[in-house]
Protein backbone atom coordinates (compact mmCIF):
# COMPACT_ATOMS: atom_id res chain seq x y z
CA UNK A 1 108.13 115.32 123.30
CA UNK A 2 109.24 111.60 124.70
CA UNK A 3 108.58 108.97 123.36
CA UNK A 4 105.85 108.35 126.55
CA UNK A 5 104.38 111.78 125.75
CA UNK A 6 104.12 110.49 122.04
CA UNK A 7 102.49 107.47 122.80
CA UNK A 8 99.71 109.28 125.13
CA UNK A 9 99.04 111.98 123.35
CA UNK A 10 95.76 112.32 121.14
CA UNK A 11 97.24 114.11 118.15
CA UNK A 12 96.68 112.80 115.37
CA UNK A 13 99.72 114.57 112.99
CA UNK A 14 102.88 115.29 114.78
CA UNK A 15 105.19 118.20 113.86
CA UNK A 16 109.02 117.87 112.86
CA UNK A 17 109.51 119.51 116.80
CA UNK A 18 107.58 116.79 118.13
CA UNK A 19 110.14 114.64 117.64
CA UNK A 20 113.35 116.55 117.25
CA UNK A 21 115.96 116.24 118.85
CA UNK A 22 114.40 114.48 121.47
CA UNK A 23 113.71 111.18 119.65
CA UNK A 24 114.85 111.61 115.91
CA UNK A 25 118.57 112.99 116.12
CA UNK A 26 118.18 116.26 113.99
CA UNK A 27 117.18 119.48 114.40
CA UNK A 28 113.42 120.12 113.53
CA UNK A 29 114.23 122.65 110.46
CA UNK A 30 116.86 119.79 109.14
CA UNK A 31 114.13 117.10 108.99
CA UNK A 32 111.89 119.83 107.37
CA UNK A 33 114.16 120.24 104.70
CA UNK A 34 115.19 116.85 104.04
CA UNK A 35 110.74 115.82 104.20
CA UNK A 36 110.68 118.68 101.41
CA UNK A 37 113.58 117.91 99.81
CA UNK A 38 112.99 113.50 99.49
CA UNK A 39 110.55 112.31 101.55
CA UNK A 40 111.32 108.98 100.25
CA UNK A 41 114.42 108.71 102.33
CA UNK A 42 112.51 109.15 105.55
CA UNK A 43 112.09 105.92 107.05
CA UNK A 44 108.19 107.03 108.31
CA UNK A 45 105.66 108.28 105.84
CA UNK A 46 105.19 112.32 106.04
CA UNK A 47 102.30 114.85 104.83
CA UNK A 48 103.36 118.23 103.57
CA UNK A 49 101.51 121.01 103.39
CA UNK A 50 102.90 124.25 102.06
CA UNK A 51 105.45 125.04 104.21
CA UNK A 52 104.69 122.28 107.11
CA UNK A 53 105.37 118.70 107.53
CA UNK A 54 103.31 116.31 109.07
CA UNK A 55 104.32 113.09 110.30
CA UNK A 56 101.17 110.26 111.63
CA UNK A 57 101.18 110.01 114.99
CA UNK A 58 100.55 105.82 114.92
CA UNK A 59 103.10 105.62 111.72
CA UNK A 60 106.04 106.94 113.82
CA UNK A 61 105.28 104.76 116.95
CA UNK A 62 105.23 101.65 114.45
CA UNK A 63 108.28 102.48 112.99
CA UNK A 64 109.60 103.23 116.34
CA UNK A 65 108.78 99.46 117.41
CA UNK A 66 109.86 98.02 114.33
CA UNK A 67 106.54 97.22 112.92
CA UNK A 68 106.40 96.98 108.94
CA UNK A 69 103.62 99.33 107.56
């Protein structure tokens, strides 16, 4: 997805393909691994679930802009 596509869509939860590579500069499985591995050192809060990772929609654009949680 763009950026754009991110900030129209309705979704909630985005996925780790969401926004790899096209906006965060990783493959998705990388950023998967790293959300599983320390979340902490994600600059955007995640949600993991089993074997998925969730990152909120409005959290991402906010870090995206800059904005402080």
């Amino acid at each position: 997805m763009t950026l754009q596509q991110i900030h129209e869509s309705k979704k909630e939860m985005l996925r780790t393909s969401d926004i790899c590579p096209e906006i965060f500069p990783c493959n998705p499985e990388t950023l998967t691994r790293i959300a599983k591995l320390s979340s902490d050192s994600l600059p955007f809060p995640v949600l993991i679930l089993g074997r998925f990772v969730y990152i909120p929609r409005i959290a991402f654009l906010n870090w995206m802009e800059g904005k402080k949680p």
